[in-house]
C-alpha atoms as a PDB file:
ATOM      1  CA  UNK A   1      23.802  -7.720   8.360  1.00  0.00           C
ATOM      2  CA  UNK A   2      21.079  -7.714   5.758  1.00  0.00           C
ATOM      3  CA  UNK A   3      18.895 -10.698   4.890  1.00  0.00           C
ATOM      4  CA  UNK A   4      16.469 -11.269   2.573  1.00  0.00           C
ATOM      5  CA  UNK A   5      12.949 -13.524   3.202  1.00  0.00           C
ATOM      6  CA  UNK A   6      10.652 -15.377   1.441  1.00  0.00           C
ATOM      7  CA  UNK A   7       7.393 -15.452   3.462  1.00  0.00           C
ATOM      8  CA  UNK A   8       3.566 -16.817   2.310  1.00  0.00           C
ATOM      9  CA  UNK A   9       0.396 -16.332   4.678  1.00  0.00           C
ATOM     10  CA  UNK A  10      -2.849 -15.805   3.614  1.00  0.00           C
ATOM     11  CA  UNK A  11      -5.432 -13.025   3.568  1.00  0.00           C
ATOM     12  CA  UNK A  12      -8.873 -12.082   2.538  1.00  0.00           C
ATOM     13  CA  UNK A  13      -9.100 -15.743   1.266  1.00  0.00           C
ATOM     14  CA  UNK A  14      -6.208 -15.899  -0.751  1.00  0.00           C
ATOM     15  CA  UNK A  15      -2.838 -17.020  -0.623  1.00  0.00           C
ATOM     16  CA  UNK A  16       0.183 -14.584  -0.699  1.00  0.00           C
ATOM     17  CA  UNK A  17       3.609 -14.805  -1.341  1.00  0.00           C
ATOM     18  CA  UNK A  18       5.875 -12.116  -0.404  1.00  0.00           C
ATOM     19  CA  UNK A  19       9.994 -11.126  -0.482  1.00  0.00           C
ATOM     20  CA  UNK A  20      11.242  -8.858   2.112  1.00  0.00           C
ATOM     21  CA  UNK A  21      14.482  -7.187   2.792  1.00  0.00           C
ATOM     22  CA  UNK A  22      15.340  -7.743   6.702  1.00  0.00           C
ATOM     23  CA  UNK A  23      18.207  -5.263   8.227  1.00  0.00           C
ATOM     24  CA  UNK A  24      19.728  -4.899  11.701  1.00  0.00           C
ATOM     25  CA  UNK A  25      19.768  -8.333  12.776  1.00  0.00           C
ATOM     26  CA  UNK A  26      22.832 -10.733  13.543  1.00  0.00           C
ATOM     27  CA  UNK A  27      21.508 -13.966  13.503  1.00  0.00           C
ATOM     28  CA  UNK A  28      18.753 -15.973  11.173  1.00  0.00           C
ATOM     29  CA  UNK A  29      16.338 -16.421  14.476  1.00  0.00           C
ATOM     30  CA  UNK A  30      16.393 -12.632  14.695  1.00  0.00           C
ATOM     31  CA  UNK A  31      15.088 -12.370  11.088  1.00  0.00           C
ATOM     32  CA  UNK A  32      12.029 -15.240  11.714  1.00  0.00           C
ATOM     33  CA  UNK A  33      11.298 -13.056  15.186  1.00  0.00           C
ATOM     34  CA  UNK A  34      10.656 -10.414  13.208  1.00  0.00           C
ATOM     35  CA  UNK A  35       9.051 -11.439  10.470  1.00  0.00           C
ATOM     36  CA  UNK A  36       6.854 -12.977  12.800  1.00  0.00           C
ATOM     37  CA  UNK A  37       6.346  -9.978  14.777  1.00  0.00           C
ATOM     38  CA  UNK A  38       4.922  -8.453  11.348  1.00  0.00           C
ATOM     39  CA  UNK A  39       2.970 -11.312  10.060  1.00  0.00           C
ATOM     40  CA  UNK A  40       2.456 -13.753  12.876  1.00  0.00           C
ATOM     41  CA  UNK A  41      -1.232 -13.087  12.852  1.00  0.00           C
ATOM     42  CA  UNK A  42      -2.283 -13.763   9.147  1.00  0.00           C
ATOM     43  CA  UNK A  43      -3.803 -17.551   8.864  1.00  0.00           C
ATOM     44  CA  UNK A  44      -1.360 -19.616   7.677  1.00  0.00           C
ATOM     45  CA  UNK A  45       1.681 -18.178   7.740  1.00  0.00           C
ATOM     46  CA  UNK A  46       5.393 -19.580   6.889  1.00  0.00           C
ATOM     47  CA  UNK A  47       8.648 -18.062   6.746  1.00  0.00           C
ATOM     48  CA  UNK A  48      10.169 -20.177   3.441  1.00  0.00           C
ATOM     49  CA  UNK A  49      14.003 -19.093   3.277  1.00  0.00           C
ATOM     50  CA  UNK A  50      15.671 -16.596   4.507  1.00  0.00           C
ATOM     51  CA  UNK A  51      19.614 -16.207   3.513  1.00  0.00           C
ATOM     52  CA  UNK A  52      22.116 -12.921   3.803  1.00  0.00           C
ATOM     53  CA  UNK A  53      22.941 -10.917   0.982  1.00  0.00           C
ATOM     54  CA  UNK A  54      26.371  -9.749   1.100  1.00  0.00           C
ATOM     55  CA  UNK A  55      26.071  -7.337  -1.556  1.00  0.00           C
ATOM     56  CA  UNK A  56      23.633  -4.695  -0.532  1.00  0.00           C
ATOM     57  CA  UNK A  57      26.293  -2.053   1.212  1.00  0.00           C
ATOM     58  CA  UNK A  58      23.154  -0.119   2.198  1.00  0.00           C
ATOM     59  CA  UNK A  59      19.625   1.316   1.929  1.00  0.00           C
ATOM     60  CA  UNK A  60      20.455   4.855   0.621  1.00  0.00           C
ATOM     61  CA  UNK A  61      16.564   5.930   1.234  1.00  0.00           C
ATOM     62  CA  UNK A  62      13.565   5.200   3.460  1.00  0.00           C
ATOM     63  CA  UNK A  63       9.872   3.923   2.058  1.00  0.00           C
ATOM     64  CA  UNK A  64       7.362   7.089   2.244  1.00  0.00           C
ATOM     65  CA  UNK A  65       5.233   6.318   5.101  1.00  0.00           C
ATOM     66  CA  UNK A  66       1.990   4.864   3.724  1.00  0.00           C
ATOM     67  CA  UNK A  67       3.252   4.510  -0.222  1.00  0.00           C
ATOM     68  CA  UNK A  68       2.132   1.303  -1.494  1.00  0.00           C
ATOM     69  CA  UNK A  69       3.323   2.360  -4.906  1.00  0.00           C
ATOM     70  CA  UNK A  70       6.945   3.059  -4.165  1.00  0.00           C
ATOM     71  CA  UNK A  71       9.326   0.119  -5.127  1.00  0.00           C
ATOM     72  CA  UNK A  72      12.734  -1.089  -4.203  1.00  0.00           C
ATOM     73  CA  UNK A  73      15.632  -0.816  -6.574  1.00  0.00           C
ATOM     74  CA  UNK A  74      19.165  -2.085  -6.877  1.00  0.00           C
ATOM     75  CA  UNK A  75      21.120  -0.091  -8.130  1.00  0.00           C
ATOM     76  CA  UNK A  76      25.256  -1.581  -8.854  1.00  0.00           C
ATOM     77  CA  UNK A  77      27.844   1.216  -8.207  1.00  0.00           C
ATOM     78  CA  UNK A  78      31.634   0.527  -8.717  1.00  0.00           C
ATOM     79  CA  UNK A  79      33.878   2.118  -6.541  1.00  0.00           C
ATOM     80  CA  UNK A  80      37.818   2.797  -8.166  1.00  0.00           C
ATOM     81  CA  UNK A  81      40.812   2.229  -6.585  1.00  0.00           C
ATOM     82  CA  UNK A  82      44.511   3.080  -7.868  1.00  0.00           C
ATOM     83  CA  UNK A  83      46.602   0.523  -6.372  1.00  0.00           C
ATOM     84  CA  UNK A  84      50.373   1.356  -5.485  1.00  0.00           C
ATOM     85  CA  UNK A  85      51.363  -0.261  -8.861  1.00  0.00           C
ATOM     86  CA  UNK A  86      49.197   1.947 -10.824  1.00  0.00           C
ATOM     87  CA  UNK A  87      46.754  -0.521 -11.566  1.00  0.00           C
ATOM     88  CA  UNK A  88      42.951   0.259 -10.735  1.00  0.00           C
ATOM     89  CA  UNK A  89      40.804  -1.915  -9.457  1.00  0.00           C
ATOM     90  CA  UNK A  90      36.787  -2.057  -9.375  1.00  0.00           C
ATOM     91  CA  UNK A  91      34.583  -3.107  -6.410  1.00  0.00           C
ATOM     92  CA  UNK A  92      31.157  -3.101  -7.621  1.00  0.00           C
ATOM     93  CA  UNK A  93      28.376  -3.092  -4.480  1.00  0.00           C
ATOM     94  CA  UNK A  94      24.870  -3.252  -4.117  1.00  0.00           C
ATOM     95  CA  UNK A  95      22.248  -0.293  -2.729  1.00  0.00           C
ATOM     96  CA  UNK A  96      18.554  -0.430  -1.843  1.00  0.00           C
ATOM     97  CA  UNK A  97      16.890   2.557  -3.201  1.00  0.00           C
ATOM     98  CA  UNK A  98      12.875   3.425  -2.970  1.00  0.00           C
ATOM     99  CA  UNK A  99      11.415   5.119  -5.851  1.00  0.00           C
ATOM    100  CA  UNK A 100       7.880   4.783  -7.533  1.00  0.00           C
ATOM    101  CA  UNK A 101       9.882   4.374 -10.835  1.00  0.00           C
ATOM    102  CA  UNK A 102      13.280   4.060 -12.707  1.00  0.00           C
ATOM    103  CA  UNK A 103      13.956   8.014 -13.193  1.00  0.00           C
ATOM    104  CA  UNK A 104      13.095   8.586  -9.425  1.00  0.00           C
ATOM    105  CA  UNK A 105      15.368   5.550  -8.652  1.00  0.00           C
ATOM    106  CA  UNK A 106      18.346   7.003 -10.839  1.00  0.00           C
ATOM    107  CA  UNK A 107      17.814  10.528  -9.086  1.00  0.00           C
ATOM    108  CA  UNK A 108      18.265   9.160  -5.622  1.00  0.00           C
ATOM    109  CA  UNK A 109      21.170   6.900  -6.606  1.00  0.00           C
ATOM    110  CA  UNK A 110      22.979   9.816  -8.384  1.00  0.00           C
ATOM    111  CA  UNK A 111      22.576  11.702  -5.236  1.00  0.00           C
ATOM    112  CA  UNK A 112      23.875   9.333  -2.683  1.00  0.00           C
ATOM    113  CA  UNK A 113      27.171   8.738  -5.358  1.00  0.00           C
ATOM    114  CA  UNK A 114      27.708  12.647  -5.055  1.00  0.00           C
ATOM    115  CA  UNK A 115      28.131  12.556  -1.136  1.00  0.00           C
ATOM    116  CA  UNK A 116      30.629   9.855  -1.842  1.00  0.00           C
ATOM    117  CA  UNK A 117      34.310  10.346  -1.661  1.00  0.00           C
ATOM    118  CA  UNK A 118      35.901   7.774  -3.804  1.00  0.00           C
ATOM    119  CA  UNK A 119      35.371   7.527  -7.594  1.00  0.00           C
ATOM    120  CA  UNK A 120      31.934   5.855  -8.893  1.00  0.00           C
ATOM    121  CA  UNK A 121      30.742   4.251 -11.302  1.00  0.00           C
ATOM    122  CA  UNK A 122      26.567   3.474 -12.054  1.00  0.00           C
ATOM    123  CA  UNK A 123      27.136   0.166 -13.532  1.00  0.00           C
ATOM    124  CA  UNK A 124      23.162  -0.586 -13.599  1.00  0.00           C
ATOM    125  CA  UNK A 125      19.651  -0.130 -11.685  1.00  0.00           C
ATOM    126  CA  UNK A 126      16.944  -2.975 -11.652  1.00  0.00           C
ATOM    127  CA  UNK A 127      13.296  -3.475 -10.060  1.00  0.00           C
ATOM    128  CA  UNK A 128      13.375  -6.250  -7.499  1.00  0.00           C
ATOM    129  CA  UNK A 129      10.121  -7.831  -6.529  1.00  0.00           C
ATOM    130  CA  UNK A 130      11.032  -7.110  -2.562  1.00  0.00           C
ATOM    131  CA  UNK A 131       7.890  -5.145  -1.039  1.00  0.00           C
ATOM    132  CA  UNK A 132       9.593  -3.556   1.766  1.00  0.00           C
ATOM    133  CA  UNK A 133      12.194  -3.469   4.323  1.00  0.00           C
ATOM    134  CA  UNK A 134      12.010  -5.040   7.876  1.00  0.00           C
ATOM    135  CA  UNK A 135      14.314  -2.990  10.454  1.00  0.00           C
END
């Protein structure tokens, strides 16, 4: 499953307030394990939600290793499906994507619908305020 968290801690004096994206865990306590694993140490830190998302199918790219200015995208694909009556229906889903902007984010989204076998649709790509995913 995928999760998303809230989490605020503090550091260098200030207060912080961070969204993360939290994949391979099962169950919420795996999610708060691991954020704590991450950010235990920092003085005064909270875990304030964490919920599923249902949408996100899947992170189509990893974070370059030491790249604080990459960002996370969403990017909405539909997928279309001819049903036996000739009538076609649309599934839109959700996928991650790192890029450092919107361009680099519609490259690597183009790219993962060409490896795909069903027909696609781009329905739209957005900047989420997420700073990184937890695995």
């Amino acid at each position: 499953m995928i999760f998303e968290s809230k989490i605020s801690y503090e550091q260098d004096g200030k207060a912080v307030k961070a969204q993360y994206i939290i994949e391979h865990a099962e169950l919420f306590g795996e999610v708060e394990s691991k954020l704590y694993e991450g950010f235990g140490n920092f003085p005064d830190f909270s875990v304030v939600s964490i919920k599923t998302n249902n949408k996100i199918r899947e992170i189509i790219n990893e974070k370059p290793t030491d790249d604080d200015e990459c960002k996370i995208f969403y990017a909405t694909i539909c997928d279309f499906f001819t049903n036996e009556d000739g009538s076609i229906k649309e599934i839109p889903y959700v996928v991650v994507a790192f890029a450092h902007d919107m361009t680099e984010a519609k490259a690597a989204v183009d790219q993962y619908m060409r490896m795909g076998l069903e027909d696609m649709e781009l329905k739209a790509i957005k900047e989420t305020k997420f700073i990184n995913v937890l695995g």
